[in-house]
Protein backbone atom coordinates (compact mmCIF):
# COMPACT_ATOMS: atom_id res chain seq x y z
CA UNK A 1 100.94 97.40 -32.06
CA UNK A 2 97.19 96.32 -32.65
CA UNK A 3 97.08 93.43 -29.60
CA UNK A 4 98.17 96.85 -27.07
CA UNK A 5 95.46 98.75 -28.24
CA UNK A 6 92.72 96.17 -27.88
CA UNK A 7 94.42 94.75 -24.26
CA UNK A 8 93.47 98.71 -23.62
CA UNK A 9 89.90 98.30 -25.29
CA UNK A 10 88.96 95.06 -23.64
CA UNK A 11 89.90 96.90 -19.96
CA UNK A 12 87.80 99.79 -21.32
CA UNK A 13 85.13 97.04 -21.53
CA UNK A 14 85.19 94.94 -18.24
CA UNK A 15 84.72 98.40 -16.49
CA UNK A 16 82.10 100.22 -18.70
CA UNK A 17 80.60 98.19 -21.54
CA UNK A 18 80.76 94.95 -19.74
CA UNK A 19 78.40 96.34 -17.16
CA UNK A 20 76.09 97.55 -19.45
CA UNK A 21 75.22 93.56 -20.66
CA UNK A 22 76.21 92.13 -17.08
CA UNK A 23 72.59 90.93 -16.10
CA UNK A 24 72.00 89.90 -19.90
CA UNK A 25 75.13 87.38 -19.80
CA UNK A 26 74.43 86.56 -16.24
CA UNK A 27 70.88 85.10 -17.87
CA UNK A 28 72.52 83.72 -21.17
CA UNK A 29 74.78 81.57 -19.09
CA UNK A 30 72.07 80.30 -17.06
CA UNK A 31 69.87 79.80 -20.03
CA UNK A 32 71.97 79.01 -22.56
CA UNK A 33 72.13 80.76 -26.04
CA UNK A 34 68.77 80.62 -28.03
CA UNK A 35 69.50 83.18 -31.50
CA UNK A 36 66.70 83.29 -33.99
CA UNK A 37 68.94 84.03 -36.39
CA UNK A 38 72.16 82.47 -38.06
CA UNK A 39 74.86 84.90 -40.16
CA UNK A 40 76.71 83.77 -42.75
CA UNK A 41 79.33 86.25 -43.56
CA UNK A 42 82.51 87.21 -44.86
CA UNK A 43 85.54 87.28 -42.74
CA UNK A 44 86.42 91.30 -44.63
CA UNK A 45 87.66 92.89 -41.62
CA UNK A 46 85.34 95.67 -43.04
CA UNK A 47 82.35 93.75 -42.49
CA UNK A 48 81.38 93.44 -38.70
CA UNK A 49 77.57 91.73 -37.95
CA UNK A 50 76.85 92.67 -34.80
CA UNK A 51 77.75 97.05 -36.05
CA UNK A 52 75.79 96.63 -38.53
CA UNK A 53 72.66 95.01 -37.22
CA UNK A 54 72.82 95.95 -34.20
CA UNK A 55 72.88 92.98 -32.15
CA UNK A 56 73.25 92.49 -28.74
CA UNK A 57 74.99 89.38 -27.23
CA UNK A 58 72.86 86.39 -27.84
CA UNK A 59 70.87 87.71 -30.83
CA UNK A 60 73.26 86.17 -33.72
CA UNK A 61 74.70 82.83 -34.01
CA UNK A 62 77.52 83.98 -36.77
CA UNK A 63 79.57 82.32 -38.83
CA UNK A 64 82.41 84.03 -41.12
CA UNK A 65 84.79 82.44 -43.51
CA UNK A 66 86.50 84.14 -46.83
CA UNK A 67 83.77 85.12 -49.46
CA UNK A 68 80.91 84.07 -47.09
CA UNK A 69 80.91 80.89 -49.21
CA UNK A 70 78.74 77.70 -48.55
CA UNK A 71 80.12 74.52 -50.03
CA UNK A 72 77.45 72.04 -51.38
CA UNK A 73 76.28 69.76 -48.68
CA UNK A 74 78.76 66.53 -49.43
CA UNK A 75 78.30 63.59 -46.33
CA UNK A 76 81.91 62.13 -45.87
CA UNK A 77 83.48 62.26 -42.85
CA UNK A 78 86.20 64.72 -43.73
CA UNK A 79 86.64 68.07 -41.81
CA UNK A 80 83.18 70.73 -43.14
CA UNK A 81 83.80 73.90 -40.45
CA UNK A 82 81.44 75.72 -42.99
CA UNK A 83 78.87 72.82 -42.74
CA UNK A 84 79.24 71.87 -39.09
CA UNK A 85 78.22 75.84 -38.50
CA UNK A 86 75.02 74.95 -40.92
CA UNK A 87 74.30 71.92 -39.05
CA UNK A 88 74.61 73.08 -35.71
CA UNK A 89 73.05 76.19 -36.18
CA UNK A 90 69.42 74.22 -37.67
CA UNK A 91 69.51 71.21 -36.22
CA UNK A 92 70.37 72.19 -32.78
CA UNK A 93 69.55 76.11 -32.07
CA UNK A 94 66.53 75.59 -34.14
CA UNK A 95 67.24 79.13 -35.91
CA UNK A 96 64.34 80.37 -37.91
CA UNK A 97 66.26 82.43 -40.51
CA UNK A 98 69.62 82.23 -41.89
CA UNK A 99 71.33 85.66 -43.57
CA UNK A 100 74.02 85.25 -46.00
CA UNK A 101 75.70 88.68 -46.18
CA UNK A 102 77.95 89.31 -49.17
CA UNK A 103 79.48 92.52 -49.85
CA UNK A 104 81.19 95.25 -52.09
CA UNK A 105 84.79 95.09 -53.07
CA UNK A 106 85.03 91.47 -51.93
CA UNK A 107 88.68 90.29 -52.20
CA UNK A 108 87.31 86.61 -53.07
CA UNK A 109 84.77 87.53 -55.66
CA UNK A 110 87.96 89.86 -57.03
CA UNK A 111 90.30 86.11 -56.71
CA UNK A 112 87.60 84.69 -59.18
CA UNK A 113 89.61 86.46 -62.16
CA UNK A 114 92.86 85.91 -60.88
CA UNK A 115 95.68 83.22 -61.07
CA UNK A 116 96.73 81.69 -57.61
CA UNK A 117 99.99 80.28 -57.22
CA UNK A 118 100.28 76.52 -57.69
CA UNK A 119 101.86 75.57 -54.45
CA UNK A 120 100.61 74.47 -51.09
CA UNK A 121 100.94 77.88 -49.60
CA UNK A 122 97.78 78.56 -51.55
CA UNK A 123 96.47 75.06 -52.21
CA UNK A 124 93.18 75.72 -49.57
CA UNK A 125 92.41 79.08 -51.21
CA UNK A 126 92.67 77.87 -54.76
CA UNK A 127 90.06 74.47 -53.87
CA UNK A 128 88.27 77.22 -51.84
CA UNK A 129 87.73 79.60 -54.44
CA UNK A 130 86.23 76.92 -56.52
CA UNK A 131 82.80 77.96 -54.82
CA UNK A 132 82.73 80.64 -56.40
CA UNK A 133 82.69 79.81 -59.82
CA UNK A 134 79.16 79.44 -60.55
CA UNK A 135 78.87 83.34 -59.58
CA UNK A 136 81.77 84.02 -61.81
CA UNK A 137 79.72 82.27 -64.87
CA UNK A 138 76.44 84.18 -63.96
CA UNK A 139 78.13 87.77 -63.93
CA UNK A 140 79.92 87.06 -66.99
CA UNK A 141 77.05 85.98 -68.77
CA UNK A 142 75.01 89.12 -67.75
CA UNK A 143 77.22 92.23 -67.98
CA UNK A 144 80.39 90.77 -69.77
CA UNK A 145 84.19 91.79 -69.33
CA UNK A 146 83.99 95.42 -70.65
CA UNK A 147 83.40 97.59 -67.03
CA UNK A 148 85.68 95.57 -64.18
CA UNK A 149 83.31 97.52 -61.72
CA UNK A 150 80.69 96.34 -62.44
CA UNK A 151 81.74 92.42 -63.51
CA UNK A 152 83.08 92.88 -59.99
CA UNK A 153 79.95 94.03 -58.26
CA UNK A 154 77.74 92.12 -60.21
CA UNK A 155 79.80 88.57 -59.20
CA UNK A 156 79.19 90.04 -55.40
CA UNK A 157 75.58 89.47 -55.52
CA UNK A 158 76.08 86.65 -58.24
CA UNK A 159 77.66 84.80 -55.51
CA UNK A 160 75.18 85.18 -53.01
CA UNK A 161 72.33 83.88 -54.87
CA UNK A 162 74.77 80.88 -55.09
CA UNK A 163 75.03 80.40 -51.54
CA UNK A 164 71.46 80.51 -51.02
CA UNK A 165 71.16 77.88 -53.29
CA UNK A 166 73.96 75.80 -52.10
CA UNK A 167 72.38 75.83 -48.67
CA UNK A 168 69.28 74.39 -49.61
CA UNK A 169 71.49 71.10 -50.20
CA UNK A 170 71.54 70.57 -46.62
CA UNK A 171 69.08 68.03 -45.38
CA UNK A 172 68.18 69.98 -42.61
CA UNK A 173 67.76 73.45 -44.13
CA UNK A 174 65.75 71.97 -47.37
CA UNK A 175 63.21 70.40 -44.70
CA UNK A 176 62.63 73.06 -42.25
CA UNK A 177 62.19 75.66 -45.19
CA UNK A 178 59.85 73.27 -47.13
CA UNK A 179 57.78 72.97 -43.80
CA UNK A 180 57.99 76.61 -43.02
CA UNK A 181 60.14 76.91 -39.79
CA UNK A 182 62.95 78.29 -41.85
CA UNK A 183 63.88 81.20 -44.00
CA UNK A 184 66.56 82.42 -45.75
CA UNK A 185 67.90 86.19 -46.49
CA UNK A 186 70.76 86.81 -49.13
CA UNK A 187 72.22 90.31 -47.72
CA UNK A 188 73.99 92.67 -49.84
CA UNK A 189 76.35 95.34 -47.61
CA UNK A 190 77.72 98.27 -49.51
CA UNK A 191 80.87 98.97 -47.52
CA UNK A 192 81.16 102.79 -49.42
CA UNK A 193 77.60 103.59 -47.86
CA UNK A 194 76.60 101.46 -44.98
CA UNK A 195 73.74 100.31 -47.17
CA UNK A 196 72.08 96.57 -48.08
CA UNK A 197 70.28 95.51 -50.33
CA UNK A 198 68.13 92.25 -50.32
CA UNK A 199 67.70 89.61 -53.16
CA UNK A 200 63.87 89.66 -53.61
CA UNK A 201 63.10 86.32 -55.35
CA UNK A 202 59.77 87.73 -56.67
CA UNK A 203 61.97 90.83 -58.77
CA UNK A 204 64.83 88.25 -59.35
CA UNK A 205 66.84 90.92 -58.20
CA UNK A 206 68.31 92.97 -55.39
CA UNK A 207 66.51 95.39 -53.53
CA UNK A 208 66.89 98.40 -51.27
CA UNK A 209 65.88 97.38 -47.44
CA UNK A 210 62.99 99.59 -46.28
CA UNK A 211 64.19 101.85 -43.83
């Protein structure tokens, strides 16, 4: 079973890896956590922030749900996990940037073209998925139906131009970033290659990161 192999990789931590962040958590308790930066990703088991940034503990304030989706700021008093993250993240760490990391072969971009079942098994995904739609309407518009690949791939990175935009909806994002204190990343991860690729607003397009 999975849970018996990580009970045997968290004892392989306290005794090794533990002790190599001891002092570090030892001053994160007593200071409190104070990340510069928020992720917004995807909850892909294939798609891991700290591995692929390289992190250490206190570095990212992260935040993963399906499709790294942001739902448009709405103030009601109804349960927002997405938007509490947002909120908490800004308004009370102060973070100065916010990634939103999409990736390849996302099963949520690939829902966007299928049917879910009416029922209330599925009745979170399908309002969920919802989200997504604008992305859905972009990437058909540009490359069509004809290659699935790249409708696919091209929805990907549809979708997280969307989510940049639906994050400037929040109050406390759209002020920060107007006065300069915040700034926000869209993150493309090619799970094939290890690779990522920025949205550059200038090229209205995504880029290769430097390396």
């Amino acid at each position: 079973m999975d849970v018996q192999k990580f009970v045997r990789n968290y004892q392989e931590f306290r005794q090794i890896h533990f002790k190599q962040y001891e002092k570090l958590f030892e001053e994160l308790v007593r200071k409190g956590q104070r990340p510069k930066t928020f992720f917004i990703g995807c909850s892909d088991s294939r798609v891991v922030p700290d591995l692929i940034t390289g992190a250490k503990p206190g570095e990212l304030f992260v935040f993963r749900n399906v499709g790294n989706f942001v739902p448009p700021f709405k103030p009601d008093s109804d349960f927002h996990g997405t938007a509490a993250a947002i909120e908490y993240a800004v308004s009370v760490l102060e973070v100065s940037d916010i990634i939103i990391c999409g990736h390849s072969h996302c099963g949520a971009c690939a829902s966007l073209y299928k049917s879910v079942p009416d029922s209330l098994e599925f009745i979170h995904i399908a309002k969920w998925l919802e989200i997504g739609k604008p992305a859905k309407d972009a990437a058909l518009e540009e490359v069509g139906e004809e290659d699935r690949e790249l409708l696919l791939r091209t929805t990907e990175k549809a979708s997280v131009v969307v989510q940049l935009q639906n994050l400037l909806t929040y109050p406390g994002v759209k002020k920060r970033v107007e006065e300069g204190k915040l700034f926000l990343h869209g993150w493309y991860y090619k799970i094939e290659s290890g690779e990522i690729e920025y949205f550059d607003e200038e090229v209205g397009d995504f880029v290769p990161i430097a390396s």
